[in-house]
Protein backbone atom coordinates (compact mmCIF):
# COMPACT_ATOMS: atom_id res chain seq x y z
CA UNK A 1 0.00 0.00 0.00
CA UNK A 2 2.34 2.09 0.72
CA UNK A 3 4.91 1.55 -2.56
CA UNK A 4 1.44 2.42 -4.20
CA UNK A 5 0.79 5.83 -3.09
CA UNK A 6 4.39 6.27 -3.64
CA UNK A 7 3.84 5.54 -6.71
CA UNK A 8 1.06 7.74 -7.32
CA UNK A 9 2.62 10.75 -5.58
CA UNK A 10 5.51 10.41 -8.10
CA UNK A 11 3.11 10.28 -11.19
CA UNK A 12 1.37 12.89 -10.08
CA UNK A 13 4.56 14.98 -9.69
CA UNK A 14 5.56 14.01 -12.76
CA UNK A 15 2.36 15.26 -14.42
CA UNK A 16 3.11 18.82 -12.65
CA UNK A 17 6.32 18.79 -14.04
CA UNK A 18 5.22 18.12 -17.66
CA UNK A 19 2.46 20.38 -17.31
CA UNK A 20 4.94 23.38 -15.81
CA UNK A 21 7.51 22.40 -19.00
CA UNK A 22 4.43 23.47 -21.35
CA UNK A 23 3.37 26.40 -19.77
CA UNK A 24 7.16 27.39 -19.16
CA UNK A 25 7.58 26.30 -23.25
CA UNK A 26 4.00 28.28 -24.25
CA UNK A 27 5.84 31.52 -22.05
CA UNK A 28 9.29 31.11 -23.26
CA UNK A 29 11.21 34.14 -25.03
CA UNK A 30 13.26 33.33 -28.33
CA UNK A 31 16.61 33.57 -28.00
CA UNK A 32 18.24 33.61 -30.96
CA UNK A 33 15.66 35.93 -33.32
CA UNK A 34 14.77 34.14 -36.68
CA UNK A 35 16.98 35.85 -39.65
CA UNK A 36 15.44 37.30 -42.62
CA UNK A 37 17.13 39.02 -45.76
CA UNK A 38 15.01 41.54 -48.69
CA UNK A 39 16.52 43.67 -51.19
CA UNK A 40 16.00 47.39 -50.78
CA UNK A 41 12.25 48.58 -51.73
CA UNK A 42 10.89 45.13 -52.00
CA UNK A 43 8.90 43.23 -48.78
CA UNK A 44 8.90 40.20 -47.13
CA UNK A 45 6.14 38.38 -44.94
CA UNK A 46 6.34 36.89 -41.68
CA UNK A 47 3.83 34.63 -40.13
CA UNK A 48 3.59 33.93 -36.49
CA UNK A 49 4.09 29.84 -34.99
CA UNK A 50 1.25 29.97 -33.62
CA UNK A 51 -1.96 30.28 -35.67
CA UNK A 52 -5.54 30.38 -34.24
CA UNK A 53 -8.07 32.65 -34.89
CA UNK A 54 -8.56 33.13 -31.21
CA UNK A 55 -4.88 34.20 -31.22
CA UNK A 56 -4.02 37.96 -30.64
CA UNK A 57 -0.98 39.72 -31.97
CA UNK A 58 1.45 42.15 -31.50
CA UNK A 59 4.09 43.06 -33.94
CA UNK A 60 6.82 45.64 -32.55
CA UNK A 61 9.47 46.56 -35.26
CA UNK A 62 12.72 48.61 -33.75
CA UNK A 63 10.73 48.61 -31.09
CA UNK A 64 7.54 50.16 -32.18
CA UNK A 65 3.96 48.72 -31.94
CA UNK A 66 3.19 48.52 -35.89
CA UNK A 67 0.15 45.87 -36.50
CA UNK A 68 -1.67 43.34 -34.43
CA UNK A 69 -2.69 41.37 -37.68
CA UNK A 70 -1.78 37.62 -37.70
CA UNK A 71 1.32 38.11 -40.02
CA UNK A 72 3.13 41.13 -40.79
CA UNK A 73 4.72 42.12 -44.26
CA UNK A 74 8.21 44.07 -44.08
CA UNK A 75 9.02 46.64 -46.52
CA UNK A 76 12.95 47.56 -46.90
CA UNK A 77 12.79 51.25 -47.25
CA UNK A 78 16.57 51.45 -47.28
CA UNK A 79 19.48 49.39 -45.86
CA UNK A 80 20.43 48.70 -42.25
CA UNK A 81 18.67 45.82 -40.06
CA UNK A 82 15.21 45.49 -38.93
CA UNK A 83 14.70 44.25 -35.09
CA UNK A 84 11.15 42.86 -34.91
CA UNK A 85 9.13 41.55 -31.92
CA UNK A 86 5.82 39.56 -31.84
CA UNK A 87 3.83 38.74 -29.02
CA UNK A 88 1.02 35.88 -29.31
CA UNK A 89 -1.13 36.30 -26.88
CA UNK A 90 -2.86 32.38 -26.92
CA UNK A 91 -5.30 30.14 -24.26
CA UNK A 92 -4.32 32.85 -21.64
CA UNK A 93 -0.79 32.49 -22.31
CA UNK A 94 1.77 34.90 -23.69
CA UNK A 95 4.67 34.05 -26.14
CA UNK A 96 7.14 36.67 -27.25
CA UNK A 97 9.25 35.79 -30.76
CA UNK A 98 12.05 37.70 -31.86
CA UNK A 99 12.81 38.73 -35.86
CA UNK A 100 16.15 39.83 -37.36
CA UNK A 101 15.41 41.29 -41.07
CA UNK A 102 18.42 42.43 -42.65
CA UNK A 103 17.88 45.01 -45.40
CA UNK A 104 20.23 44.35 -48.30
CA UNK A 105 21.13 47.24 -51.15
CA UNK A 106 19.27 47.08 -54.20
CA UNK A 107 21.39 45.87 -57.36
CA UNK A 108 22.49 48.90 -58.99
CA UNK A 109 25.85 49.53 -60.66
CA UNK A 110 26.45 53.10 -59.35
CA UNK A 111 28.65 56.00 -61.34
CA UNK A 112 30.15 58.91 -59.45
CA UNK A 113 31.33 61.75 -61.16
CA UNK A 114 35.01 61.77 -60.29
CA UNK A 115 37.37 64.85 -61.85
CA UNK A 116 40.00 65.04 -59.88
CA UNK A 117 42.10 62.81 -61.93
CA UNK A 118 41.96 65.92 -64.43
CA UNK A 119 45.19 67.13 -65.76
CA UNK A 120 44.79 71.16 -65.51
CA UNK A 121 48.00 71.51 -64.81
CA UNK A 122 48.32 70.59 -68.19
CA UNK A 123 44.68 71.75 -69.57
CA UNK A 124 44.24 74.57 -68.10
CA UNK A 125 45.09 78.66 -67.51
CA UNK A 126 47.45 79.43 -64.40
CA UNK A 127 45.01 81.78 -62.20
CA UNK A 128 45.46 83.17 -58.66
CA UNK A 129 46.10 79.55 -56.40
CA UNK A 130 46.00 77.31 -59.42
CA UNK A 131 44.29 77.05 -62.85
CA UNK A 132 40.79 76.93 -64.31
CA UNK A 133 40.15 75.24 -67.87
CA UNK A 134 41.48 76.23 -71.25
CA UNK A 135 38.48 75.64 -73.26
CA UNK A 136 36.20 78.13 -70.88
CA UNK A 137 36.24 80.85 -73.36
CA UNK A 138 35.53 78.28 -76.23
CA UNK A 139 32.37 76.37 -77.49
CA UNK A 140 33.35 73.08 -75.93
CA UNK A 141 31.05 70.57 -73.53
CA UNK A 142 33.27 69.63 -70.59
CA UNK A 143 32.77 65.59 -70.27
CA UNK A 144 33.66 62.85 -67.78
CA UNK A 145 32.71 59.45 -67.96
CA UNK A 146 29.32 59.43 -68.84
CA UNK A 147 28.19 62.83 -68.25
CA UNK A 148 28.21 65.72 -70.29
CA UNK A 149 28.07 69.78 -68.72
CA UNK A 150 26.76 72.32 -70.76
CA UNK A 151 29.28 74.99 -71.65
CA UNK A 152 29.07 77.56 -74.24
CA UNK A 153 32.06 80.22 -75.29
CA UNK A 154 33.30 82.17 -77.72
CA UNK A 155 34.13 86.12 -78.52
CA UNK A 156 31.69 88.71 -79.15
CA UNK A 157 32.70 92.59 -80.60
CA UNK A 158 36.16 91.95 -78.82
CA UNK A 159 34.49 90.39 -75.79
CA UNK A 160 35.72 86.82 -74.61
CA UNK A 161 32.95 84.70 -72.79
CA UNK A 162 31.22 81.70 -70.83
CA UNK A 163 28.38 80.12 -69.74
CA UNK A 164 27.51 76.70 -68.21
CA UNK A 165 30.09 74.67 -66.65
CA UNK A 166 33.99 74.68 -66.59
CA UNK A 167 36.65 73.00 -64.22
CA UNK A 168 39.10 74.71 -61.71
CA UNK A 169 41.06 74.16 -58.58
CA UNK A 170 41.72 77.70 -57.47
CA UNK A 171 42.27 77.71 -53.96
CA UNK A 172 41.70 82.08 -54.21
CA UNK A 173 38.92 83.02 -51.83
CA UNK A 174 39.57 86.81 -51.65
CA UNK A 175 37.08 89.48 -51.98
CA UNK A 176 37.99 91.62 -54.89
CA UNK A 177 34.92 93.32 -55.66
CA UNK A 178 34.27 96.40 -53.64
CA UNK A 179 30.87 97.96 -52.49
CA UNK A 180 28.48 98.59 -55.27
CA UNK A 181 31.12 96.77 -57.90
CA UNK A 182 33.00 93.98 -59.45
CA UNK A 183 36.02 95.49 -60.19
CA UNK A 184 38.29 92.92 -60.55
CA UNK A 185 36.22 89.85 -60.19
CA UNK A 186 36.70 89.15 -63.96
CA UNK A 187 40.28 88.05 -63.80
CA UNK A 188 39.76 85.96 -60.28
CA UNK A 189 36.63 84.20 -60.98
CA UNK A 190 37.78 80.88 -60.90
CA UNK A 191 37.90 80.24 -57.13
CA UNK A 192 35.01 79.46 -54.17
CA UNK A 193 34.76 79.65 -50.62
CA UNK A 194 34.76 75.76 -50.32
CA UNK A 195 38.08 75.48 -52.54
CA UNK A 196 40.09 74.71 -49.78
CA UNK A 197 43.99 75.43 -49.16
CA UNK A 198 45.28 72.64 -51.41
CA UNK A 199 44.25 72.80 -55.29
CA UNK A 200 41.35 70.13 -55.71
CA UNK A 201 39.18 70.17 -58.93
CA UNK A 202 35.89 71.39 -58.88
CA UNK A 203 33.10 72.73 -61.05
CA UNK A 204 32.06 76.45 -61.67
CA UNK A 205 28.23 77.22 -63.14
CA UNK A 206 27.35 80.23 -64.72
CA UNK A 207 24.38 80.96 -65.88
CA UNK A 208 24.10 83.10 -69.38
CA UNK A 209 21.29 86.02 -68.38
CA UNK A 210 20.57 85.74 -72.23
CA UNK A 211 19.50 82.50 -72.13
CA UNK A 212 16.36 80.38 -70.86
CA UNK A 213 16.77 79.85 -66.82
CA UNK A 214 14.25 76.72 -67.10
CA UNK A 215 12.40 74.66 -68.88
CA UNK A 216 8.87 76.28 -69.93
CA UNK A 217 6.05 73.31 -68.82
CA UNK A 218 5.35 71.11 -71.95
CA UNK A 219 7.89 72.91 -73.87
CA UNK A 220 10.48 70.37 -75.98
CA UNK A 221 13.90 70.46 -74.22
CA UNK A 222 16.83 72.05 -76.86
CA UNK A 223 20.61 72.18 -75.43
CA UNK A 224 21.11 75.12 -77.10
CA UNK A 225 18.85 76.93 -75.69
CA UNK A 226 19.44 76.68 -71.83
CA UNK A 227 22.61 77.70 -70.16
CA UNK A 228 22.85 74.79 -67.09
CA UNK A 229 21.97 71.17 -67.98
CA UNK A 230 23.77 68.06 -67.24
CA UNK A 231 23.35 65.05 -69.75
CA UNK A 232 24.01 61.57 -68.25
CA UNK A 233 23.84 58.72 -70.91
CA UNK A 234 25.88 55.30 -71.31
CA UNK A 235 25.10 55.05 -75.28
CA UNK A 236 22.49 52.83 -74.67
């Protein structure tokens, strides 16, 4: 009799154990957070372990309540990681799961204009702190790798001039025009307050007052006829 109720006692303790494993299981916290991946601007969905009607939700992303629907679809506005928590609230019980979604870049093969490999030094005009373009006063595009700057030039009743774009590395950043005029500004206008103490190429844009200053809506585009564009193209 007595091996019996020992017997019991340790089922029933048993039992308790096994039923305090699933309610310590149904309560439990994830760990290690399940790992997603999505390229930039396109979305993902996540659905929950647990699915019951009777189930509520709670979807947290970085931290931030964001839906209590029973799965939740992830957008990858831009790159960086994604820290999502849900919390299934289910027969009373409450399980939190954690969600890792890792944002990856969007497949693009990038260009960046890049012109200070230019030889000006050998191109260009010595000027005050270094030298701006020989072709400024000319009618000549200035071009790098796949992009094209408006520039017009030329000589007018004795008159040399510009418009558009050119190229310089003039480090001069002094004032030379006094109050009320620009006397001497012609000769040192090749230089900008950002030009640093060390030549570094840069572009100049001036716009030519006799030109168009923007594009007229529904009017057809002509090169010739604005004074600042910039034409990007690949030849395809």
């Amino acid at each position: 009799m007595k091996n019996r109720l020992y017997l019991l006692l340790a089922a029933f303790i048993l039992a308790g154990i096994s039923s305090c494993n699933k309610e310590d299981e149904l309560a439990s916290t994830s760990l290690q957070p399940t790992s997603f991946q999505v390229k930039e601007k396109k979305s993902i969905v996540i659905e929950p372990e647990i699915k019951d009607k009777s189930a509520q939700y709670a979807w947290f992303v970085d931290g931030k309540l964001t839906s209590t629907a029973n799965k939740l679809t992830v957008t990858g506005e831009k790159v960086g990681v994604k820290t999502i928590t849900l919390k299934t609230t289910y027969l009373g019980k409450t399980t939190t799961s954690g969600y890792s979604v890792t944002v990856l870049p969007y497949n693009i093969n990038y260009v960046t204009l890049d012109v200070s490999g230019y030889n000006l030094s050998q191109n260009g005009i010595a000027t005050t702190g270094g030298y701006y373009w020989n072709q400024t006063y000319a009618d000549t595009k200035f071009q790098s790798q796949i992009f094209t700057f408006s520039h017009t030039g030329g000589n007018v009743s004795g008159y040399a001039y510009w418009d558009g774009f050119t190229i310089s590395n003039s480090t001069d950043r002094s004032n030379y025009g006094r109050p009320g005029s620009s006397d001497g500004w012609i000769a040192h206008q090749w230089g900008c307050m950002a030009s640093g103490d060390t030549p570094q190429n840069f572009l100049i844009g001036y716009w030519g007052y006799y030109m168009k200053d923007y594009q007229a809506t529904g009017s057809t585009f002509n090169e010739s006829q604005y004074s600042n564009w910039i034409k990007i193209e690949n030849g395809s």
